[in-house]
Protein backbone atom coordinates (compact mmCIF):
# COMPACT_ATOMS: atom_id res chain seq x y z
CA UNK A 1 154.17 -15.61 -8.12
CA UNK A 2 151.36 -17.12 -10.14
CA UNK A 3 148.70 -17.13 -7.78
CA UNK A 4 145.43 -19.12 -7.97
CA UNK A 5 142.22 -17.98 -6.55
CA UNK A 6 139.29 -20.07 -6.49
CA UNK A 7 135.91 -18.35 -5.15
CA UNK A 8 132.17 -18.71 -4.81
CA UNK A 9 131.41 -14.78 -4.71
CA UNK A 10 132.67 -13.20 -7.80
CA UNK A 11 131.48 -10.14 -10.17
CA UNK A 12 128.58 -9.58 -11.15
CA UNK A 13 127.60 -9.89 -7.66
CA UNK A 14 127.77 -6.73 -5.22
CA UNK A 15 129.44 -7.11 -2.19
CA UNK A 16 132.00 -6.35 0.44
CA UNK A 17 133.44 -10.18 -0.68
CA UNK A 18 133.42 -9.60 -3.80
CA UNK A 19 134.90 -5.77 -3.55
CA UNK A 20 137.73 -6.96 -1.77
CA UNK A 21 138.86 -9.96 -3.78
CA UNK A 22 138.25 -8.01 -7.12
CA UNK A 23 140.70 -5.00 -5.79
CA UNK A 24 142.90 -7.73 -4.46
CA UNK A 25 143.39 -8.95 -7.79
CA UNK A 26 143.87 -5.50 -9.31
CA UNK A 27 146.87 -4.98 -7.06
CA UNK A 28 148.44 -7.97 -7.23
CA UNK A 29 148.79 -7.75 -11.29
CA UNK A 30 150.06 -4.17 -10.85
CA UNK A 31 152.79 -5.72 -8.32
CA UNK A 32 153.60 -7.94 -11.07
CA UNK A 33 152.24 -11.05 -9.85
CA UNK A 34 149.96 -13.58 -12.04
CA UNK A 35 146.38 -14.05 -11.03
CA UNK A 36 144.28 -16.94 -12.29
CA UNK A 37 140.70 -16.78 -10.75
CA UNK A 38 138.43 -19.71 -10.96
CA UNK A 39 134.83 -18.07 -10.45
CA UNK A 40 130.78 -19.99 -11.19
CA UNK A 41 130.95 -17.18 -14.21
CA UNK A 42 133.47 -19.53 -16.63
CA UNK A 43 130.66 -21.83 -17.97
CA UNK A 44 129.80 -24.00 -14.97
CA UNK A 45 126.29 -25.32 -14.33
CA UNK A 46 125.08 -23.77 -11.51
CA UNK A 47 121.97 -23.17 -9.04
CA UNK A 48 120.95 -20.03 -7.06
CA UNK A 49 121.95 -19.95 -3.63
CA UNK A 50 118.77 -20.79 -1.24
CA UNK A 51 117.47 -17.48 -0.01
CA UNK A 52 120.24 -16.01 -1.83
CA UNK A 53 119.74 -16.43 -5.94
CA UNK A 54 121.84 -13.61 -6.75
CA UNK A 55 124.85 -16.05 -5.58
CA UNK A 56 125.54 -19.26 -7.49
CA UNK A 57 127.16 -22.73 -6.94
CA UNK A 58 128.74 -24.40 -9.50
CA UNK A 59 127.83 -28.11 -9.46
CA UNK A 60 129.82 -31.01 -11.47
CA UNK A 61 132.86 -28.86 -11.30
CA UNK A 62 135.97 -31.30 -10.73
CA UNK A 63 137.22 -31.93 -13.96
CA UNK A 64 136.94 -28.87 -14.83
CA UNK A 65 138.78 -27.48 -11.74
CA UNK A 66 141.67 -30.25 -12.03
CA UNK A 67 142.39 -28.95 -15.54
CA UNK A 68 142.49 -25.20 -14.44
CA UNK A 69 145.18 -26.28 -11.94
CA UNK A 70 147.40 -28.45 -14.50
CA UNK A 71 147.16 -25.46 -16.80
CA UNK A 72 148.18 -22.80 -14.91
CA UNK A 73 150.56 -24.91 -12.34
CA UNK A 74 149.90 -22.34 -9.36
CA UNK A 75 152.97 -21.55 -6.84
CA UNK A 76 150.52 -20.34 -4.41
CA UNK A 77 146.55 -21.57 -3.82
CA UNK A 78 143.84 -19.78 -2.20
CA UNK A 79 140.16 -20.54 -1.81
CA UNK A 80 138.41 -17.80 -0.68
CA UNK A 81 134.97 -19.36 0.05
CA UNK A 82 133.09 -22.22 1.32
CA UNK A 83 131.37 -22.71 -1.62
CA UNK A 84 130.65 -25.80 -4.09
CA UNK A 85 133.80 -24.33 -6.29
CA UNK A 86 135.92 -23.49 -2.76
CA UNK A 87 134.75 -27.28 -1.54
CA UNK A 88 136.31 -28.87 -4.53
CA UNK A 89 139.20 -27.18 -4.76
CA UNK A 90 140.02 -28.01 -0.89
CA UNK A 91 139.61 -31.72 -2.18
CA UNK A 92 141.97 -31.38 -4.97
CA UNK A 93 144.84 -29.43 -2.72
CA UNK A 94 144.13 -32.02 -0.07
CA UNK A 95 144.55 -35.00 -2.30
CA UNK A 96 147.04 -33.88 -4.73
CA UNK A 97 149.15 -32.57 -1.19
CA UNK A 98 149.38 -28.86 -2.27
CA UNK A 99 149.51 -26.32 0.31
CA UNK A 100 146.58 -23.85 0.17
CA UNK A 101 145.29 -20.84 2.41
CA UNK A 102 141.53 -19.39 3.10
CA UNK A 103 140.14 -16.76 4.33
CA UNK A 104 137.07 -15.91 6.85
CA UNK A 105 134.89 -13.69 5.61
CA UNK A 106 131.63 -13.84 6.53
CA UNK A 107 130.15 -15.04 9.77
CA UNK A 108 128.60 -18.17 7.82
CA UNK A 109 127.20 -19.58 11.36
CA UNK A 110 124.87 -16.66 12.10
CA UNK A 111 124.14 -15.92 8.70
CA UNK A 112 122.56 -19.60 8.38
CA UNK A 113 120.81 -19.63 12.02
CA UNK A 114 119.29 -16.19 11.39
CA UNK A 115 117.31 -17.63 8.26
CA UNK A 116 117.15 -20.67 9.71
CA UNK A 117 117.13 -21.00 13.88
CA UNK A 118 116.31 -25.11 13.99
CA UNK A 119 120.17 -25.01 12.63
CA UNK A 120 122.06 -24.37 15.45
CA UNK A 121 125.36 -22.28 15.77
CA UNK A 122 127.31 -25.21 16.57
CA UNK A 123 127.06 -27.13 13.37
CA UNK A 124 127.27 -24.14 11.29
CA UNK A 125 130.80 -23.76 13.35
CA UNK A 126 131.57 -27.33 12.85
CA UNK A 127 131.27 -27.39 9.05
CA UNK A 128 134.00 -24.19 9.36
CA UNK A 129 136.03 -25.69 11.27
CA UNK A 130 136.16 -28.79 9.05
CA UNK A 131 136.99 -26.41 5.74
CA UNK A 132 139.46 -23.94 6.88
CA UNK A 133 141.47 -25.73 9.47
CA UNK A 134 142.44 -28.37 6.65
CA UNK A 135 144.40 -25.81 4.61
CA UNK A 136 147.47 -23.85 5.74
CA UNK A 137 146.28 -20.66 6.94
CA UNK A 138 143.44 -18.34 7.68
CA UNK A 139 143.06 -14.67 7.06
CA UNK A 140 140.69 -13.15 8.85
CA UNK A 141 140.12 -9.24 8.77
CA UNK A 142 140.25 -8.17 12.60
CA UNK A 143 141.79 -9.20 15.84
CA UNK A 144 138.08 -9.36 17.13
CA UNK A 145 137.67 -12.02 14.75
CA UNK A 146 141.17 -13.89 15.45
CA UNK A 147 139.80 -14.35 18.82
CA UNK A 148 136.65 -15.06 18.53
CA UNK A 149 137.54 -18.27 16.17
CA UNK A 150 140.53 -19.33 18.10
CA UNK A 151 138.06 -19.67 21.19
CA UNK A 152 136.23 -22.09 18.63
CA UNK A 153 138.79 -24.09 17.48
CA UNK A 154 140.61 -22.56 14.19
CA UNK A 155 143.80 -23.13 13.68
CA UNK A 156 146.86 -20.53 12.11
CA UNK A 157 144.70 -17.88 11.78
CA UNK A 158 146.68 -14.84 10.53
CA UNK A 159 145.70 -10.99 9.74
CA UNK A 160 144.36 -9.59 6.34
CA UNK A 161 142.85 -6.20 6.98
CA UNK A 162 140.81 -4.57 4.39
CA UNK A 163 141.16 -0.97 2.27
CA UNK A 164 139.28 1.37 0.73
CA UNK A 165 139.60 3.33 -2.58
CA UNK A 166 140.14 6.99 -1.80
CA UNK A 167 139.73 8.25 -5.51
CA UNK A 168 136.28 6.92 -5.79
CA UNK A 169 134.92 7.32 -1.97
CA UNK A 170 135.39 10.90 -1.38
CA UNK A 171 133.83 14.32 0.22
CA UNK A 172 134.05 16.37 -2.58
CA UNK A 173 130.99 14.66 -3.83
CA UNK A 174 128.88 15.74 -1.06
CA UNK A 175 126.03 18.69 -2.05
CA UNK A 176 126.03 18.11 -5.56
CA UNK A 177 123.03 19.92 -7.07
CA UNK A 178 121.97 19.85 -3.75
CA UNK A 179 122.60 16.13 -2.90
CA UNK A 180 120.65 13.12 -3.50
CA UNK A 181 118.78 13.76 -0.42
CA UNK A 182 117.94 17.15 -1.20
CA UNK A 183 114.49 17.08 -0.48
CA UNK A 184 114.55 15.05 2.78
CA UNK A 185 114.15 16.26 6.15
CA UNK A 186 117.73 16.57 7.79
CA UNK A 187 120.02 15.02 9.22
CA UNK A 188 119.97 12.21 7.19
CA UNK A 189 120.91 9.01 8.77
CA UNK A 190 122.05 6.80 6.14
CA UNK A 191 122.16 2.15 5.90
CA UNK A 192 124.35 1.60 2.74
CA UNK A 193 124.50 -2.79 2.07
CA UNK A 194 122.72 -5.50 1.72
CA UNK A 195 119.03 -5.41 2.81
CA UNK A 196 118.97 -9.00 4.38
CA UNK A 197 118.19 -10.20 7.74
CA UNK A 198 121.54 -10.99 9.05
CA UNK A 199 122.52 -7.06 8.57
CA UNK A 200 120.18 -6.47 11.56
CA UNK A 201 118.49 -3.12 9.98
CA UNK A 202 115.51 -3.34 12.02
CA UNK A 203 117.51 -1.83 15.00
CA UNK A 204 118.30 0.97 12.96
CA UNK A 205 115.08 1.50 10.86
CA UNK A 206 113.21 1.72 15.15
CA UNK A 207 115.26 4.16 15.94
CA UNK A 208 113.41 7.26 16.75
CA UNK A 209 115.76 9.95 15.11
CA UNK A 210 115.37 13.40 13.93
CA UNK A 211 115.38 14.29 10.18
CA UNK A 212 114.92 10.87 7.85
CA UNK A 213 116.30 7.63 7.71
CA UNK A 214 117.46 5.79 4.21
CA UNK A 215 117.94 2.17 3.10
CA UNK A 216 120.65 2.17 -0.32
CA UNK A 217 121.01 -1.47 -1.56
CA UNK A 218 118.90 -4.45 -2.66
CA UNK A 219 118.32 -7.54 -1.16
CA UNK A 220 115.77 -10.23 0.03
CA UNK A 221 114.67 -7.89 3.02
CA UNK A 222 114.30 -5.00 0.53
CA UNK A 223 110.33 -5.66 -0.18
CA UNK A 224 109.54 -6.49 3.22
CA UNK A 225 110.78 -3.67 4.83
CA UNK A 226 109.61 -1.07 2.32
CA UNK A 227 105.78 -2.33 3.50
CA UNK A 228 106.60 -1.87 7.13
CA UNK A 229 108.25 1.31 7.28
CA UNK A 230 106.46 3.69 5.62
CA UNK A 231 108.28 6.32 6.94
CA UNK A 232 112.16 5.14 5.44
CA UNK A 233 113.17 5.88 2.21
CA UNK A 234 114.48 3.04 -0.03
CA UNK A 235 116.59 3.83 -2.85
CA UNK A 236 117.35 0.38 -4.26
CA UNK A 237 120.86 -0.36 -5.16
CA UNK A 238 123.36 2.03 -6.19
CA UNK A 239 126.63 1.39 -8.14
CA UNK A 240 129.68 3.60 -9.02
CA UNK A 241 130.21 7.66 -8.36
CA UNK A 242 126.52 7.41 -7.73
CA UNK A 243 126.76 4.70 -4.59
CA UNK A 244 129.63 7.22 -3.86
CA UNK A 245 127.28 9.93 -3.75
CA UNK A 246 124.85 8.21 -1.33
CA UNK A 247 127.53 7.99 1.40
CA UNK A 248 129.18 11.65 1.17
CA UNK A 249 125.59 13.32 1.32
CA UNK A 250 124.50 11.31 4.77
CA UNK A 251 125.03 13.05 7.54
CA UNK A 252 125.78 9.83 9.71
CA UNK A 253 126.15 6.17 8.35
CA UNK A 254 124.37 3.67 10.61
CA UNK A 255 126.12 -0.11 10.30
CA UNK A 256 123.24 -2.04 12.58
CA UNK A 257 125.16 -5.25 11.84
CA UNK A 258 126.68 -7.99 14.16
CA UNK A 259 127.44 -10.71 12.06
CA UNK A 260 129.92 -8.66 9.55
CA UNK A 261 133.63 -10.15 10.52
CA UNK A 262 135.10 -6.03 8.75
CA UNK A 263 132.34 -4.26 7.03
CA UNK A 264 133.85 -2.67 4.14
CA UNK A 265 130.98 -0.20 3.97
CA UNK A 266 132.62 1.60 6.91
CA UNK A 267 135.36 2.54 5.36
CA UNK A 268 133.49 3.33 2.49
CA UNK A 269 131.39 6.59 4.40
CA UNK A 270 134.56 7.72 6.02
CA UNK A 271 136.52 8.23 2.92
CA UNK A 272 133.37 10.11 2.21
CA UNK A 273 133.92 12.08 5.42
CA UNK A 274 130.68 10.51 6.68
CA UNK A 275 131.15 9.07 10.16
CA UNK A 276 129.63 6.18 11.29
CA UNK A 277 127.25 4.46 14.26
CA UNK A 278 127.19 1.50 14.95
CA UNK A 279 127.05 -1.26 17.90
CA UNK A 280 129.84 -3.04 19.47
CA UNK A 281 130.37 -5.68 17.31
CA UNK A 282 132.87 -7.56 15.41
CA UNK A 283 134.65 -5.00 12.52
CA UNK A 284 133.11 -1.93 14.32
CA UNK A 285 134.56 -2.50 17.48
CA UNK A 286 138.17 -3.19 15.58
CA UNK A 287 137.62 0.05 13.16
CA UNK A 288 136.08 2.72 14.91
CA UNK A 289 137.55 3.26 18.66
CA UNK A 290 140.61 5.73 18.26
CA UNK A 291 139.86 7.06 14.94
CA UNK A 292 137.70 9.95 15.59
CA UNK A 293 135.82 9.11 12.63
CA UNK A 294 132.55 7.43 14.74
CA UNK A 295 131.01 6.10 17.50
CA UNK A 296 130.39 2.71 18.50
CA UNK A 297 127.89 1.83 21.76
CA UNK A 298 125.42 -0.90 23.00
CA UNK A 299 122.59 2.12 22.17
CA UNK A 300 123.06 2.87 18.78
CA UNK A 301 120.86 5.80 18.94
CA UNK A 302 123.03 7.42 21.14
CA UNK A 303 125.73 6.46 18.45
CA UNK A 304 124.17 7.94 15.65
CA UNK A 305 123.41 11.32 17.64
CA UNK A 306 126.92 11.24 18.90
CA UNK A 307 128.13 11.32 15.27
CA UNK A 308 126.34 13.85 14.32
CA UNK A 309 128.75 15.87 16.16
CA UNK A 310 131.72 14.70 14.62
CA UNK A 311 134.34 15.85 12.18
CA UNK A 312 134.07 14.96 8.85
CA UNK A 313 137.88 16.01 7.93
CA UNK A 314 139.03 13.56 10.56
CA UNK A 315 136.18 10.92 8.68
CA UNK A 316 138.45 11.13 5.48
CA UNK A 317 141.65 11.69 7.23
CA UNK A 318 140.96 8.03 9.10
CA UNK A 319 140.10 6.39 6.08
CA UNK A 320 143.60 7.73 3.90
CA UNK A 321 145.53 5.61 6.17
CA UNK A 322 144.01 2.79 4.87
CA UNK A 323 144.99 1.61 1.56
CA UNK A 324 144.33 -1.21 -0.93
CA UNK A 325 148.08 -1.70 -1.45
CA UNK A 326 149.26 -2.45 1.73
CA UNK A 327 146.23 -4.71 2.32
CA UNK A 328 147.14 -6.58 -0.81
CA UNK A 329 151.09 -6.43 0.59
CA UNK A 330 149.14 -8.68 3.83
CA UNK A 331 147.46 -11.02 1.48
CA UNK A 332 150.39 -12.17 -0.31
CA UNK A 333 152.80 -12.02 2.65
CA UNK A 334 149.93 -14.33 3.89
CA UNK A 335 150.39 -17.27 1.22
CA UNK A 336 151.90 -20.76 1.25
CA UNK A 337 153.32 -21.43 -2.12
CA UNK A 338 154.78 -24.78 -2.52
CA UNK A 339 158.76 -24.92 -2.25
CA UNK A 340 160.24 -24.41 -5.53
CA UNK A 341 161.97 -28.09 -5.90
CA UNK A 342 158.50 -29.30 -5.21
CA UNK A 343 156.43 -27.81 -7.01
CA UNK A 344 158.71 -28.24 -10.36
CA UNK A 345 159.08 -32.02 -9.20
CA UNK A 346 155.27 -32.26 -8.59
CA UNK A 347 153.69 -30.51 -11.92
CA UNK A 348 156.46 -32.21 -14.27
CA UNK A 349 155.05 -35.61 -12.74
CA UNK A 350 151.58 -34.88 -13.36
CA UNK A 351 152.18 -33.76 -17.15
CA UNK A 352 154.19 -36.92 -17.11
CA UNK A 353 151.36 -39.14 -16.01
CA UNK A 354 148.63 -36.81 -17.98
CA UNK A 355 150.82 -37.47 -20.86
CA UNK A 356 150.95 -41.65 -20.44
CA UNK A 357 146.84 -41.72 -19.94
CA UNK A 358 146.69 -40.38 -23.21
C-alpha cells in the first residue's frame, strides 16, 4: 500500500513516539509497502512546544499538506498525533471524506494537568475525544489503555503493541571495561527517559535504596532535580550502543511513571537483561505480570528490591518474544485504506478539478 503518515513527533527528537513510528516505517518499506511521512522537519514554520521546545508545531501548514496528499494519492492515512500538522490533516480527511486512523500515545490529559492543574482532566479528555473519535480507528498500545478510554468515551479502539530491537538492546554489553557505572556504589538502580514532571521520578529519586541511584536522559526536570538531589547521579542524555550500555550495566531499571500508555523503555532494559520496577500503572501493569522479567507493586521500593533478585536470562528471554515485525504486521492490519474504485474515482477527480483551476 502507499501509506501516509502525518506526525507532530518526528526525528531529531528522542522519544518512545518517535522510536516507534521511525521503526514502524523501517518495517513497513522492508515489507514492501510505500511510506510518505509528513513531519514539522520539511520546511514548515514552526514554534517550540510550551514547556516543551525540543518539540515543534508547524503553523500555516494547509496548502502545503493538501499538496502532499494530491502528490502522493495515499491508499491508507494515518495521523499519529494531535499536533498542529495531525490537526490539519484530520480537517483535510474529514472534508475531502477519506478514511483515516490514529493512534493514542501519550496520556495528553495528565501530561497537560501535571504542568498545568487549573486545566482540568476533563477538557484535556474532551479535546481527545473530539480528534480521535472523528477518524476510523484507534490504536492504542495495551488493553489497560483500551479500557481505560472506552470508559471515557473513544470509539473503535483497536490493539497496536510495541517492539523492541534485540540487536541493539542486549546483555552482552553489560561490564564493559568495567561498565559505565564502574565507580558507583552497587546495586545500581537505574531511570532511563525523559526527565520531565509527568514521568513521576521524584518517587523514585526518595527512595531510600542501597548502592546509587542514576537519572540517563535530558529534559526540562533535568536542572531542577540535579540541585535537589545531590546524592543521584545525572548522566544527561545518551544515544546509540552507548544508551544501550546504560541499561545492560543497571542492576534494576526503575519506570516511576503513571501517565506512559506502553513505555518503550521497558522493553528496552529487558532486552538488556535488566529487569524492571515499577508501579501499577498503565504499560507496566500490561508488560510486566507473567514475564518473570520484573516486578510491579503500589511500593515501588519493594519493587526495585524484589528485582534485584531476578533473572536476567529470563529479562532478555521476555523481551525476544517481542519483535518490531509483528508489531508493524498490527499497524498495518490496523489501517483503513479507501476501497480501490474509490479512491481511483476520487484522486482522478481532484487532478481533474486541479487541472481546470489552472
Amino acid at each position: 500500500m502507499r501509506i501516509l503518515l502525518v506526525t507532530d513527533a518526528w526525528e531529531p527528537q528522542v522519544n518512545g513516539v518517535v522510536r516507534t513510528l521511525s521503526r514502524t516505517v523501517d518495517e513497513c518499506r522492508a515489507m514492501g509497502h510505500e511510506v510518505e511521512v509528513i513531519h514539522p522537519g520539511l520546511g514548515f514554520k514552526t514554534i517550540p512546544l510550551p514547556t516543551y521546545p525540543d518539540i515543534k508545531l508547524a503553523l500555516g501548514a494547509r496548502d502545503d499538506l493538501e499538496a502532499r496528499f494530491r502528490a502522493f494519492e495515499p491508499e491508507a492515512i494515518h495521523i499519529s498525533t494531535e499536533g498542529t500538522l495531525g490537526h490539519v490533516a484530520r480537517r483535510i480527511c474529514l472534508s475531502w471524506k477519506l478514511p483515516f486512523t490514529t493512534s493514542y500515545h501519550t496520556q495528553f490529559p495528565e501530561y497537560v494537568h501535571a504542568r498545568f492543574p487549573f486545566i482540568p482532566l476533563a477538557a484535556g479528555y474532551a479535546f481527545m475525544r473530539r480528534f480521535h473519535n472523528a477518524g476510523n480507528g484507534i490504536m492504542v498500545a495495551t488493553e489497560t489503555m483500551r479500557q481505560g478510554l472506552v470508559k471515557r468515551g473513544f470509539n473503535n479502539l483497536v490493539p497496536w503493541s510495541r517492539g523492541v530491537d534485540t540487536d541493539q538492546f542486549r546483555p552482552d554489553l553489560r561490564g564493559i571495561d568495567g561498565g559505565v557505572y564502574k565507580d558507583l556504589p552497587k546495586p545500581v538502580f537505574a531511570y532511563v527517559g525523559r526527565v520531565a514532571v509527568e514521568k513521576n521520578i521524584e518517587a523514585f529519586l526518595k527512595l531510600d535504596l542501597p548502592g546509587s541511584k542514576v537519572v540517563v536522559g535530558p529534559g526540562p526536570q533535568l536542572e531542577e532535580l540535579k540541585r535537589k538531589y545531590r546524592n543521584v547521579h545525572f548522566t544527561g542524555g545518551k544515544s546509540g550502543e552507548e544508551l544501550a550500555r546504560h541499561f545492560a550495566d543497571a542492576d534494576v531499571f526503575v519506570f516511576p511513571s503513571f501517565t506512559d500508555t506502553f513505555g518503550l523503555v521497558i522493553l528496552e532494559a529487558m532486552a538488556c537483561g535488566t529487569p524492571v520496577a515499577a508501579f501499577i500503572a498503565p504499560g507496566p501493569r500490561d508488560i510486566i505480570p507473567g514475564s518473570k522479567a520484573g516486578v510491579v507493586s503500589n511500593d515501588l521500593k519493594q519493587a526495585c528490591l524484589q528485582a534485584l533478585e531476578l533473572s536476567r536470562e529470563d529479562a532478555r528471554a521476555f523481551a525476544e518474544q517481542n519483535s518490531w515485525r509483528a508489531c508493524t504486521e498490527q499497524f498495518v492490519a490496523n489501517l483503513k485504506p479507501q476501497p480501490r474504485p474509490e479512491r481511483k474515482r476520487f484522486w482522478k477527480r481532484l487532478r481533474r478539478l486541479r487541472r481546470n483551476k489552472g
